[in-house]
C-alpha atoms as a PDB file:
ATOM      1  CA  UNK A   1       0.000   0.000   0.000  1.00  0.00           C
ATOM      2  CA  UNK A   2       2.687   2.106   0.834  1.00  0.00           C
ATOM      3  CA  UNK A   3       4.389   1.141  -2.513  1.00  0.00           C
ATOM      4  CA  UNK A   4       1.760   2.233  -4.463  1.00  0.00           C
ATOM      5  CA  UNK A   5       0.996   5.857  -2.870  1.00  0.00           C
ATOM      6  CA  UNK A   6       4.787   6.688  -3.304  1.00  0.00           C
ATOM      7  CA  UNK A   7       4.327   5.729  -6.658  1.00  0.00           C
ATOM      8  CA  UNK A   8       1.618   7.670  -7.504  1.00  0.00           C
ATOM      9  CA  UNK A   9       3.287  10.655  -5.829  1.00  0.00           C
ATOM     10  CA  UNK A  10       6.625  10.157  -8.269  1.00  0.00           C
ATOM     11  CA  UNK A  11       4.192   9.681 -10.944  1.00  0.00           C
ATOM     12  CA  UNK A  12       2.715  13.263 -10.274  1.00  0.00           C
ATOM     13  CA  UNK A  13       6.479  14.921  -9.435  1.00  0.00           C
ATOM     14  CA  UNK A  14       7.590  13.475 -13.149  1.00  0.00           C
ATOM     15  CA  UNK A  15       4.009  14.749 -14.667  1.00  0.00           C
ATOM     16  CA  UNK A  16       4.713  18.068 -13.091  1.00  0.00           C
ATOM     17  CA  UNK A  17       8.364  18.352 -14.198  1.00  0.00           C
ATOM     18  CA  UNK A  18       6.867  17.527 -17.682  1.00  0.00           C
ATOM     19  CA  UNK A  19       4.627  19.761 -18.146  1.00  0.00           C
ATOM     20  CA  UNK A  20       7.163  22.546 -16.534  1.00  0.00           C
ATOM     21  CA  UNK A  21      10.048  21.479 -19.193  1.00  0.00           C
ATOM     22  CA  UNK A  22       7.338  21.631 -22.184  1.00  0.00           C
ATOM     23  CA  UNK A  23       6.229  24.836 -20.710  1.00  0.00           C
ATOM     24  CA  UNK A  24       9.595  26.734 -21.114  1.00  0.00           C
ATOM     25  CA  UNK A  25      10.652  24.738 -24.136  1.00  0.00           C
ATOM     26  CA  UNK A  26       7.163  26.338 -25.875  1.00  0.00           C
ATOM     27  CA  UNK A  27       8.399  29.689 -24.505  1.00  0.00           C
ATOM     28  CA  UNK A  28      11.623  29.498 -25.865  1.00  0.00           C
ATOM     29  CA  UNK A  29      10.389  28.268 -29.450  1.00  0.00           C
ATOM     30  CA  UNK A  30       7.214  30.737 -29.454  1.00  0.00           C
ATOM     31  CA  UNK A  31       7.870  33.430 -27.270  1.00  0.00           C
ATOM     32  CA  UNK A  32      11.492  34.455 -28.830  1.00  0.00           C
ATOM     33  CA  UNK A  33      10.827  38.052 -27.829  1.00  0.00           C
ATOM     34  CA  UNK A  34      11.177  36.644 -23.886  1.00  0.00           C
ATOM     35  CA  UNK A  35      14.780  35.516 -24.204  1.00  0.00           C
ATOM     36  CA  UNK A  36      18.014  37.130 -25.131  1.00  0.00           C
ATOM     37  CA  UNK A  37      18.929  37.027 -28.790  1.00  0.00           C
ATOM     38  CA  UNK A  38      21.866  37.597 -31.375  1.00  0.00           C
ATOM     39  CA  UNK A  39      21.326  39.429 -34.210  1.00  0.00           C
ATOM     40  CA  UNK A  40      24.306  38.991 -37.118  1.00  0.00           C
ATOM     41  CA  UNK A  41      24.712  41.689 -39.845  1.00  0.00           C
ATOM     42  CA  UNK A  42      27.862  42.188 -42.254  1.00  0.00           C
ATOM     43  CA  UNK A  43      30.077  44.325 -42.959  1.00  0.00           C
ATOM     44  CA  UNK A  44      33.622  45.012 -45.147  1.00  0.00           C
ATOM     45  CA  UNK A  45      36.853  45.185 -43.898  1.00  0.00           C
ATOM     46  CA  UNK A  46      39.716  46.372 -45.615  1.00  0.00           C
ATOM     47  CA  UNK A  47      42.936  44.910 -44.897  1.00  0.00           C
ATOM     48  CA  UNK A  48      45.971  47.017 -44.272  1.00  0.00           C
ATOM     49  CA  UNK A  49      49.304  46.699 -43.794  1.00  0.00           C
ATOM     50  CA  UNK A  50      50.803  44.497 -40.786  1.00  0.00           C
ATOM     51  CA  UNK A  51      47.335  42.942 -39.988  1.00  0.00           C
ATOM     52  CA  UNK A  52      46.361  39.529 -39.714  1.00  0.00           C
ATOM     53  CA  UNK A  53      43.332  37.507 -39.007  1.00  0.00           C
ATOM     54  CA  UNK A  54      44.176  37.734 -35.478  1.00  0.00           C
ATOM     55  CA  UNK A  55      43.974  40.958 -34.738  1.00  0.00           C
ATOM     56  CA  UNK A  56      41.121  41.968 -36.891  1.00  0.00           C
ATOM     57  CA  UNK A  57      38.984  39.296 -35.264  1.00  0.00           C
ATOM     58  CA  UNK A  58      39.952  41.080 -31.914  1.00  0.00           C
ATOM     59  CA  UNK A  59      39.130  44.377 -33.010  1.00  0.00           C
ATOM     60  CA  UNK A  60      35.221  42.776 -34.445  1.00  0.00           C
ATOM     61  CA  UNK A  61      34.907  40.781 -31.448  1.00  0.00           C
ATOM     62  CA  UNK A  62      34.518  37.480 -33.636  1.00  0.00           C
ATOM     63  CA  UNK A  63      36.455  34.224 -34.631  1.00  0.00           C
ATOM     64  CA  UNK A  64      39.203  33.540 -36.802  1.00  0.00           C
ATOM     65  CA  UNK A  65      37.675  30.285 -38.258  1.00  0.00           C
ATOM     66  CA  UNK A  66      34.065  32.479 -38.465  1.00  0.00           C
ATOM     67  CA  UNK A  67      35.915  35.048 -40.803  1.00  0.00           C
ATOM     68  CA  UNK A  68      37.670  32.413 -42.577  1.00  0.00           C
ATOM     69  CA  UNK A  69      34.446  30.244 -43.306  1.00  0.00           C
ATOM     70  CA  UNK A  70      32.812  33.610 -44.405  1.00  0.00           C
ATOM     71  CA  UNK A  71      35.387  34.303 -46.679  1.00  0.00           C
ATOM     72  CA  UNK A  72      36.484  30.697 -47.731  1.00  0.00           C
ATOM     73  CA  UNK A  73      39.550  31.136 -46.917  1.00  0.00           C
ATOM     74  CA  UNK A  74      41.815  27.767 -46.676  1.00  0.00           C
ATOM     75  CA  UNK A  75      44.240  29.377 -44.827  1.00  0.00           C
ATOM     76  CA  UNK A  76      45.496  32.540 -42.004  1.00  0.00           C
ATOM     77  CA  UNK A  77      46.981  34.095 -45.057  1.00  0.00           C
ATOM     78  CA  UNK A  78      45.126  37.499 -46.297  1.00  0.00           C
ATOM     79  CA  UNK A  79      46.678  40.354 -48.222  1.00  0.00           C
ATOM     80  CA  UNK A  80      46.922  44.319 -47.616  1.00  0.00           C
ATOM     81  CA  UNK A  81      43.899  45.903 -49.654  1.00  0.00           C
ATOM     82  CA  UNK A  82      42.185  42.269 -49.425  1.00  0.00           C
ATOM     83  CA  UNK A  83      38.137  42.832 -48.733  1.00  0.00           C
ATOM     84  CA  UNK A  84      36.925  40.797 -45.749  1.00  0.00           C
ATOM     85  CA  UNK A  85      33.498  40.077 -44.932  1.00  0.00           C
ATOM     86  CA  UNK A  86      33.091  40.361 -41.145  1.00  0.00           C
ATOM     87  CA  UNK A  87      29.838  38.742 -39.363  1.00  0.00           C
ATOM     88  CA  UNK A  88      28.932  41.061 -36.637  1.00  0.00           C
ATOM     89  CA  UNK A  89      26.993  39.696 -33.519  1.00  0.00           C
ATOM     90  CA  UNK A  90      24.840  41.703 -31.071  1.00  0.00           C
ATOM     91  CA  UNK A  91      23.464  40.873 -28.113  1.00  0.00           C
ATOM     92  CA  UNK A  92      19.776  42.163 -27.530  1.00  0.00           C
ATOM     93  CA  UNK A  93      16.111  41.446 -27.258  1.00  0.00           C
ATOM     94  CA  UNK A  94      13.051  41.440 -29.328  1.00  0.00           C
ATOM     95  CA  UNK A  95      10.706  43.867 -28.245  1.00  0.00           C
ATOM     96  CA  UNK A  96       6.985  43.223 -29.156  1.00  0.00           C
ATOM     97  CA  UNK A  97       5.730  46.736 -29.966  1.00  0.00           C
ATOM     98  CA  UNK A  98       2.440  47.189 -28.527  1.00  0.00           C
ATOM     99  CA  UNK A  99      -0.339  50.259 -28.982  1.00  0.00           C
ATOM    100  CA  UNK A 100       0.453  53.379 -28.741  1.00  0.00           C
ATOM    101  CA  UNK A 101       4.128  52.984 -28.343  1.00  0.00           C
ATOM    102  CA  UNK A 102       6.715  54.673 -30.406  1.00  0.00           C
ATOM    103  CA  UNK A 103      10.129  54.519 -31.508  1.00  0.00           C
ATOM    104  CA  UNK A 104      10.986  56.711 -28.906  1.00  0.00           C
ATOM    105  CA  UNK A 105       9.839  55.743 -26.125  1.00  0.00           C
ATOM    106  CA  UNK A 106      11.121  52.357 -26.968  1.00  0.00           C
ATOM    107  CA  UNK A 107      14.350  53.698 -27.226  1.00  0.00           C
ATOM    108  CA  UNK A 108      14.084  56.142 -24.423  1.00  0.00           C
ATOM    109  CA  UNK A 109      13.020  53.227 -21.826  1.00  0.00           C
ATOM    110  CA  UNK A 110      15.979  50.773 -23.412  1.00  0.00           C
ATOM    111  CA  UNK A 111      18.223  53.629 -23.221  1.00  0.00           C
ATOM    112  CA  UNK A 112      19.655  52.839 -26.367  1.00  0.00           C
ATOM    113  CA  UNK A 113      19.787  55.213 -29.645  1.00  0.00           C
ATOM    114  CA  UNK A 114      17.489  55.623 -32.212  1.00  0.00           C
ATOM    115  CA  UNK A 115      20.009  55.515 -35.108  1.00  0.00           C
ATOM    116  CA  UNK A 116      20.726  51.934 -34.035  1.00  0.00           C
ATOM    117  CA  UNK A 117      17.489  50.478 -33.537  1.00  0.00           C
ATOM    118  CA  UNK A 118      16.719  51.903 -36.985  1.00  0.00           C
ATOM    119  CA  UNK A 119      19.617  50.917 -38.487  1.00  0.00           C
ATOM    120  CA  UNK A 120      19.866  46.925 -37.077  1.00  0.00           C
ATOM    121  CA  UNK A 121      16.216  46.901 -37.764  1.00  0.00           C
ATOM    122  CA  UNK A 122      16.268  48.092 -41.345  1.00  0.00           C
ATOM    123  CA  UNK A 123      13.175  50.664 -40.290  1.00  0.00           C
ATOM    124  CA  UNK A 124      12.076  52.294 -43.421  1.00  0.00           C
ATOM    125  CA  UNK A 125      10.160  54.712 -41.999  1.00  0.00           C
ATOM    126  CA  UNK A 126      11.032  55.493 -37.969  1.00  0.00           C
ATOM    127  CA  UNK A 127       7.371  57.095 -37.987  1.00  0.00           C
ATOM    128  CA  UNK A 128       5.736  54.124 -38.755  1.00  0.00           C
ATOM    129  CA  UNK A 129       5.936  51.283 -35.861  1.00  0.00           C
ATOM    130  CA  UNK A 130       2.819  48.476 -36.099  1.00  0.00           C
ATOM    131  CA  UNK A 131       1.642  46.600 -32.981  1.00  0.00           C
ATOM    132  CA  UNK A 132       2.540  43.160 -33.360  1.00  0.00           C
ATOM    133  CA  UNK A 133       5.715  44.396 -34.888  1.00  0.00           C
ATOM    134  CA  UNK A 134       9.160  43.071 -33.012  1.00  0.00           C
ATOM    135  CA  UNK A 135      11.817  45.406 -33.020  1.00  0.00           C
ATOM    136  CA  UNK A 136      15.408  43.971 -31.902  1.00  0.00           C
ATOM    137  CA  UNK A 137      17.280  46.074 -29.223  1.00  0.00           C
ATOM    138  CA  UNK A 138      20.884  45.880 -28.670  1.00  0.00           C
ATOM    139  CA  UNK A 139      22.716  45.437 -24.946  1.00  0.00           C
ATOM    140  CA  UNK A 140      19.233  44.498 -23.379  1.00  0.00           C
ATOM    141  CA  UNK A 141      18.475  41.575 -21.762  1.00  0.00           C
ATOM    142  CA  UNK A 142      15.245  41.495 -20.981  1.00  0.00           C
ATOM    143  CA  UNK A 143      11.500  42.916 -22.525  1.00  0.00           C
ATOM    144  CA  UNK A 144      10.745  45.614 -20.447  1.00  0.00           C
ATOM    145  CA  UNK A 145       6.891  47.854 -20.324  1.00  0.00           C
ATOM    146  CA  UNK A 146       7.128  51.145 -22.023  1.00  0.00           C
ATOM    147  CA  UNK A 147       4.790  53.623 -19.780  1.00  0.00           C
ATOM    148  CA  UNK A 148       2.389  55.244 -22.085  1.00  0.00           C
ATOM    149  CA  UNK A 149       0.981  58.862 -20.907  1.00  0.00           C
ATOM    150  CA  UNK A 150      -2.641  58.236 -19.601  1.00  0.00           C
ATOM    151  CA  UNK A 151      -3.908  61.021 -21.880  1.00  0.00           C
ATOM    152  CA  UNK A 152      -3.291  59.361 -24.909  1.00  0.00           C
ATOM    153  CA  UNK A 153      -5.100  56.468 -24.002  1.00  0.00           C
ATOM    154  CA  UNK A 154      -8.110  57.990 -22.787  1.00  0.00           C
ATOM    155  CA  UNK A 155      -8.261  59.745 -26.408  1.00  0.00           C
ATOM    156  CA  UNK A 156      -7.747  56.356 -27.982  1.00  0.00           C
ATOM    157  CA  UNK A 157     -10.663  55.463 -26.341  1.00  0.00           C
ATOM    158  CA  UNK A 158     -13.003  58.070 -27.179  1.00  0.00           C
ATOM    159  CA  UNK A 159     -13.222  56.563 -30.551  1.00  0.00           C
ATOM    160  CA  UNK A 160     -12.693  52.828 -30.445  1.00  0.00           C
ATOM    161  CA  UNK A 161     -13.686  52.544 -34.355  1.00  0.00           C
ATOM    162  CA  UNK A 162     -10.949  55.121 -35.905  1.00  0.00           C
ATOM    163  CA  UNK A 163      -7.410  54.557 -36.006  1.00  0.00           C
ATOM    164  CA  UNK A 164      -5.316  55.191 -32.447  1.00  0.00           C
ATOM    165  CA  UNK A 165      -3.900  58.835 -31.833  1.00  0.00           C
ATOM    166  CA  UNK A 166      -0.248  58.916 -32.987  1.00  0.00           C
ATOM    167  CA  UNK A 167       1.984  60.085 -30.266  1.00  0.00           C
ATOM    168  CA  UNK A 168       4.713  62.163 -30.893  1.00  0.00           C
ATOM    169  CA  UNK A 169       6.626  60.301 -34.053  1.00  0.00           C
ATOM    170  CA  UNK A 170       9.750  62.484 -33.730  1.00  0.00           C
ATOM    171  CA  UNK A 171      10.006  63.428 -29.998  1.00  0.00           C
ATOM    172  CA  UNK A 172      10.120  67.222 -28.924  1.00  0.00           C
ATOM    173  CA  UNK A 173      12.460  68.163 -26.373  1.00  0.00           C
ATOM    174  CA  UNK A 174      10.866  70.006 -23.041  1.00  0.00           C
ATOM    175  CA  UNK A 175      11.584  73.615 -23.579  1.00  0.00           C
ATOM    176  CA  UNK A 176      10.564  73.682 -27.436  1.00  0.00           C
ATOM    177  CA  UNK A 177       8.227  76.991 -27.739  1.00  0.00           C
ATOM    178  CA  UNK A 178       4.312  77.113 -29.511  1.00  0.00           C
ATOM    179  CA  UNK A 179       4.625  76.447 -32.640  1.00  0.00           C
ATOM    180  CA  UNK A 180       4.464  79.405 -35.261  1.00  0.00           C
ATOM    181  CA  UNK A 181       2.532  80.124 -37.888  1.00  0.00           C
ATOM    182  CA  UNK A 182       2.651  82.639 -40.846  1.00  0.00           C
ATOM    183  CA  UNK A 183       5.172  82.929 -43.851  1.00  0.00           C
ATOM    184  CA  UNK A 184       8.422  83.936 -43.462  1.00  0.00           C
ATOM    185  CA  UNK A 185       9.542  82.139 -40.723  1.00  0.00           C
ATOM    186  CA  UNK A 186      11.533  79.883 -42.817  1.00  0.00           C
ATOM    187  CA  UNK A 187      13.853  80.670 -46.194  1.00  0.00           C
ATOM    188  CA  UNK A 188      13.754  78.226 -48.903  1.00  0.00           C
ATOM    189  CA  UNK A 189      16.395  75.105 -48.030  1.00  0.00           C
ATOM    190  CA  UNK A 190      17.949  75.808 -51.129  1.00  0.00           C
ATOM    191  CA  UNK A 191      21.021  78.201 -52.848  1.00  0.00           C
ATOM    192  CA  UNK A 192      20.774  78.975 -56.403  1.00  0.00           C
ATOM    193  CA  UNK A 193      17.695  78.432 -58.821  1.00  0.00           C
ATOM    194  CA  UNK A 194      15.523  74.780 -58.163  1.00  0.00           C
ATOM    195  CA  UNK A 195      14.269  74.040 -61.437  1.00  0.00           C
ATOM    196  CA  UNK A 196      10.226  73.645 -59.629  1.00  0.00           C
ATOM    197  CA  UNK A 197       8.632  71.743 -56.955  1.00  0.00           C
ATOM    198  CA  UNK A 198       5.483  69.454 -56.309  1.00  0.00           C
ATOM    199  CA  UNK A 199       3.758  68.774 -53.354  1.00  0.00           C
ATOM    200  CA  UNK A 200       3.054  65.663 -51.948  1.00  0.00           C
ATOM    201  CA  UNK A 201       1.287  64.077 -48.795  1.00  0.00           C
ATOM    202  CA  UNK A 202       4.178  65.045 -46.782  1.00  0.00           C
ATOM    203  CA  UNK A 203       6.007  68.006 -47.587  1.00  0.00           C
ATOM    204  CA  UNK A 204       7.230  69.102 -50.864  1.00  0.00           C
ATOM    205  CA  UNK A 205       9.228  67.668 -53.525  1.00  0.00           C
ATOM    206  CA  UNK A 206      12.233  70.751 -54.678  1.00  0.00           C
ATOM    207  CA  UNK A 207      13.868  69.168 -57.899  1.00  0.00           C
ATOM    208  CA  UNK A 208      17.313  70.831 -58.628  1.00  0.00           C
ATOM    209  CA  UNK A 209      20.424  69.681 -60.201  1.00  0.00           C
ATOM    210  CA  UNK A 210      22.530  67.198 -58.372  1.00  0.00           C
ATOM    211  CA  UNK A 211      24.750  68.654 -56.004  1.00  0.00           C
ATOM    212  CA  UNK A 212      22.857  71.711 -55.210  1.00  0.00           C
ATOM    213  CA  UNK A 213      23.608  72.812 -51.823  1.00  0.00           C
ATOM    214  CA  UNK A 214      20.938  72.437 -49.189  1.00  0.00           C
ATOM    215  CA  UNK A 215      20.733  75.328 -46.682  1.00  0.00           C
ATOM    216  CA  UNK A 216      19.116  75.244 -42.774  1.00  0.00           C
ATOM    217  CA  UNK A 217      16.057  77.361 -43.461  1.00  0.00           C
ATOM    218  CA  UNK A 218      16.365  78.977 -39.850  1.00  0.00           C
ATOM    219  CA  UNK A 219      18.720  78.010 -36.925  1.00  0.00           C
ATOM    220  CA  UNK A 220      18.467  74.905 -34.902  1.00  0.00           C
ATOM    221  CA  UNK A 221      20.200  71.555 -33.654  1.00  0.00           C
ATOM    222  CA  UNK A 222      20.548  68.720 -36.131  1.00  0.00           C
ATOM    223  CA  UNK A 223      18.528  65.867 -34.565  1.00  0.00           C
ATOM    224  CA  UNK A 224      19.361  62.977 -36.888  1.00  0.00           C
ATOM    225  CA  UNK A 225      22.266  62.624 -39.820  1.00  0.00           C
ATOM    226  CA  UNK A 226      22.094  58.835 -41.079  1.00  0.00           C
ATOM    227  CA  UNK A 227      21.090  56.523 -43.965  1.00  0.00           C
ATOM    228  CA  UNK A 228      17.680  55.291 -43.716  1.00  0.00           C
ATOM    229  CA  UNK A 229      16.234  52.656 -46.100  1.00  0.00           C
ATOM    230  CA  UNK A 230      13.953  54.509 -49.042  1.00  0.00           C
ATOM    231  CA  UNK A 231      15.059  57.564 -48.021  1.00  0.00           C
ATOM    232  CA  UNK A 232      18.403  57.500 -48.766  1.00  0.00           C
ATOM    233  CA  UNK A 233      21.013  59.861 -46.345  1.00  0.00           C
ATOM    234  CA  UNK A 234      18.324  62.201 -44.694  1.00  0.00           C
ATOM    235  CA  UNK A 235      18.400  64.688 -41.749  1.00  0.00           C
ATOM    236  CA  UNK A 236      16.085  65.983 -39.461  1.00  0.00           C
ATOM    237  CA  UNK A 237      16.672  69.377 -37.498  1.00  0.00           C
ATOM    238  CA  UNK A 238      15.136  70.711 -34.636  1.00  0.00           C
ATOM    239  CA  UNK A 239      13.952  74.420 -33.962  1.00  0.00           C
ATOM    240  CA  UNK A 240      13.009  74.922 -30.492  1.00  0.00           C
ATOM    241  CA  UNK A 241      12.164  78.166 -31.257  1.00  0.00           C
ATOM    242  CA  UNK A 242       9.508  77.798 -33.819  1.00  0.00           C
ATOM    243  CA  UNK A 243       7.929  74.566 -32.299  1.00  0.00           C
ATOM    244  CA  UNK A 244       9.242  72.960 -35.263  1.00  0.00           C
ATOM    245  CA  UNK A 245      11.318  70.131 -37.326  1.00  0.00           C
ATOM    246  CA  UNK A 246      12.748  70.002 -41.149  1.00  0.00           C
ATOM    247  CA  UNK A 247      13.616  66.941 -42.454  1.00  0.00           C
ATOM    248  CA  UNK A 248      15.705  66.744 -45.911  1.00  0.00           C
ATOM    249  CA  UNK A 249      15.692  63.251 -48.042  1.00  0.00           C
ATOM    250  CA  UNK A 250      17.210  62.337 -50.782  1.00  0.00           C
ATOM    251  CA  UNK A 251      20.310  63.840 -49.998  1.00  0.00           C
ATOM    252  CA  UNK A 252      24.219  62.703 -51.812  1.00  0.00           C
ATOM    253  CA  UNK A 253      25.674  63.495 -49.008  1.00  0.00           C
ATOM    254  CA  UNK A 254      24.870  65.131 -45.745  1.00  0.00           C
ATOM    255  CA  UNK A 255      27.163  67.403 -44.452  1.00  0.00           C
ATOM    256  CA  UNK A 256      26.347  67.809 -40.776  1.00  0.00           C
ATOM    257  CA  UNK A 257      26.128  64.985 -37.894  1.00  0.00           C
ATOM    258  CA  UNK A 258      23.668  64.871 -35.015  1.00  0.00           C
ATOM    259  CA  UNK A 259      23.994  66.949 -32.174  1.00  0.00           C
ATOM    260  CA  UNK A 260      25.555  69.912 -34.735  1.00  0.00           C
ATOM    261  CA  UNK A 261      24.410  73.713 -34.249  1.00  0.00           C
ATOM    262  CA  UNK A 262      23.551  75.268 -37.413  1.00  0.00           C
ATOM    263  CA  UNK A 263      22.703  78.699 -38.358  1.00  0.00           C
ATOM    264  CA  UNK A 264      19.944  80.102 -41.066  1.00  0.00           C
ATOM    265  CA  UNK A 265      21.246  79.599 -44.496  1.00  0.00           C
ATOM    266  CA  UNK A 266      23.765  77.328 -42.866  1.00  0.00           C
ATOM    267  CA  UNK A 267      24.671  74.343 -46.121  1.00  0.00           C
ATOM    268  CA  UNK A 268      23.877  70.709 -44.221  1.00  0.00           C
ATOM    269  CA  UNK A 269      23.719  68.723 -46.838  1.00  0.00           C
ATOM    270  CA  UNK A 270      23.514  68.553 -51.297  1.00  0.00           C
ATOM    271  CA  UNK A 271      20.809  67.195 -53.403  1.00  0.00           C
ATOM    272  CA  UNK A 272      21.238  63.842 -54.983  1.00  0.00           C
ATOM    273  CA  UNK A 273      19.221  60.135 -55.859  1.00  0.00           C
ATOM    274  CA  UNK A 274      20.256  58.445 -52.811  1.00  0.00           C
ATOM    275  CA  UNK A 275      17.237  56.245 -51.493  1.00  0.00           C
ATOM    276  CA  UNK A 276      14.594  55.186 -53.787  1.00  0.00           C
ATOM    277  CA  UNK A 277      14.692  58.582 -55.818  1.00  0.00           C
ATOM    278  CA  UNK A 278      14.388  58.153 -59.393  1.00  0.00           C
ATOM    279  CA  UNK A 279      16.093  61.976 -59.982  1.00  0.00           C
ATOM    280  CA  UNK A 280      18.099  64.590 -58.188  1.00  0.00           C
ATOM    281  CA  UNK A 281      15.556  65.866 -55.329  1.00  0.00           C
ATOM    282  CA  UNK A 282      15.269  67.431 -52.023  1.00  0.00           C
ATOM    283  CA  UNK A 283      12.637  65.859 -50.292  1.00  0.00           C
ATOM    284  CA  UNK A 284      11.505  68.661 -47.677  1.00  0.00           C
ATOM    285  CA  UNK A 285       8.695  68.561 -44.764  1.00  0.00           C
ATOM    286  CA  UNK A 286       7.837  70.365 -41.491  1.00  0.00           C
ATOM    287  CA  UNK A 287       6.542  69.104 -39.087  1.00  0.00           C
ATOM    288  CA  UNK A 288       4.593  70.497 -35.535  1.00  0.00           C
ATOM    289  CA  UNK A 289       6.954  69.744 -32.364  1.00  0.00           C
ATOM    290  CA  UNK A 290       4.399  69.163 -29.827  1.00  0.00           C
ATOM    291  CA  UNK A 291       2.745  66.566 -32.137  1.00  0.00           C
ATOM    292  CA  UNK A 292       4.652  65.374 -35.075  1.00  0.00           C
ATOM    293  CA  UNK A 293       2.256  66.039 -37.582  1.00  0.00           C
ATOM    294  CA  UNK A 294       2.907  67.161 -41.246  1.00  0.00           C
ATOM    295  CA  UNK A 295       2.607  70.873 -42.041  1.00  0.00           C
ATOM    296  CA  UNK A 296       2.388  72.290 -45.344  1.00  0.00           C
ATOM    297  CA  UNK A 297       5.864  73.902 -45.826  1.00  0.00           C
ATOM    298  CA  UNK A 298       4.450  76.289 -48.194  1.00  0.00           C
ATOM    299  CA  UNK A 299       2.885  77.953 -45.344  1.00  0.00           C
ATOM    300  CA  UNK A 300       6.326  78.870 -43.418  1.00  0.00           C
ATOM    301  CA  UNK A 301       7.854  79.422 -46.310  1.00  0.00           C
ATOM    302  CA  UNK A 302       8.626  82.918 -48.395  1.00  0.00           C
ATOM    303  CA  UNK A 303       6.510  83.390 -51.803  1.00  0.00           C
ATOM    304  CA  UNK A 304       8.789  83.892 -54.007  1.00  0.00           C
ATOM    305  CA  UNK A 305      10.007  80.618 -54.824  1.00  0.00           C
ATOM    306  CA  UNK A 306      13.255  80.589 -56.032  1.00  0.00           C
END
């Protein structure tokens, strides 16, 4: 009797145990965003004089034999102006993105930077996050709840059947002023003659030849300078002042980096075809600080088009 009540009990300890193991193993096969993850990109090395395998897999943080197999290369020996591919792992997480959470605030609570989220991630549009969406985020370790402000919520649910308010898409700092309205407050982001322009849904389309300088239209602090996918090398400034951001697309090359101070009629960058323009543009929108909506840069901008 007493046989068969410890057995019963071990039978129950096992069927627990069970049921725990296929419990985590279903978490770690269907829940990836839970656990830590690599991510591996590539990128080129150029090999120059005096190095070796060695040391370059020191400096990337990788293996010998992982560059060699990348490379098929049957031995240590490489050459001085030899191109390498380099696998590149980072450690991170997979955040589910949930309602009403942005970019930002994902980034903010991860402390981590916007230009790499967007850049491991292959965003091509920073704006425009989905729920359901799974973002990867380097250095963290685990998912962590981005606080939403109540407000925004409450307006969500006023109106259950229309699309979510969108929060602020690119993030004002505190002391940015009301936003102004009139023309003039702006100069035309351009120097010389633009050959016309044509608006679209977001800002305005300046056509010019390539190379044409691209000018701050009023002073401010250069919020983002990077590639982004269909956009080609774009930048963003901020002008606390007006309540306002520019953002130029398109661009060959930009000439400023984040963080910069630039003045009005400052050049930041020249037109080109980077991105997925089909000719030499400057991609140009304004948008409300407070909000990140779209204004019509026509509106802020002098008559006389140039």
């Amino acid at each position: 009797m007493v046989r068969k009540v410890r057995g019963k009990k071990r039978a129950k300890l096992i069927a627990r145990c069970g049921l725990i193991f296929f419990i985590l193993v279903w978490i770690s096969f269907f829940c990836p965003s839970l656990k830590a993850a690599i991510l591996v990109y590539y990128r080129y090395h150029i090999v120059q004089k005096g190095e070796n395998l060695w040391n370059i897999s020191k400096r990337y943080g990788v293996s010998v034999n992982e560059i060699k197999k990348k490379n098929n290369l049957r031995s240590d020996r490489i050459y001085p102006r030899q191109k390498l591919i380099i696998p590149i792992k980072v450690k991170g997480i997979y955040h589910p993105v949930k309602r009403y959470e942005t970019l930002w605030r994902i980034c903010k609570t991860y402390g981590v930077s916007m230009e790499k989220v967007i850049s491991l991630n292959r965003l091509q549009d920073p704006n425009h996050i989905m729920p359901g969406q799974r973002l990867f985020i380097p250095g963290a370790s685990k998912v962590k709840k981005i606080d939403i402000p109540k407000e925004i919520i409450a307006a969500g649910k006023k109106d259950a059947t229309s699309t979510p308010p969108e929060e602020d898409k690119i993030q004002p700092s505190p002391t940015f002023g009301e936003t102004v309205k009139g023309k003039g407050f702006l100069i035309w982001p351009l120097e010389g003659k633009a050959v016309s322009y044509r608006r679209r849904d977001f800002g305005i389309d300046i056509l010019a030849p390539e190379g044409t300088s691209v000018v701050a239209p009023a002073k401010g602090k250069v919020y983002y300078s990077g590639l982004l996918r269909n956009y080609g090398w774009t930048i963003i400034i901020e002008h606390q002042e007006l309540g306002l951001y520019t953002c130029y697309m398109y661009n060959s090359v930009n000439l400023v980096k984040k963080g910069d101070l630039v003045e009005k009629g400052q050049p930041i960058a020249r037109i080109g075809k980077s991105g997925t323009a089909e000719e030499a543009m400057l991609h140009f929108e304004v948008r409300r600080a407070k909000d990140g909506k779209p204004m019509d840069p026509l509106e802020y901008l002098p008559s006389d088009f140039k």
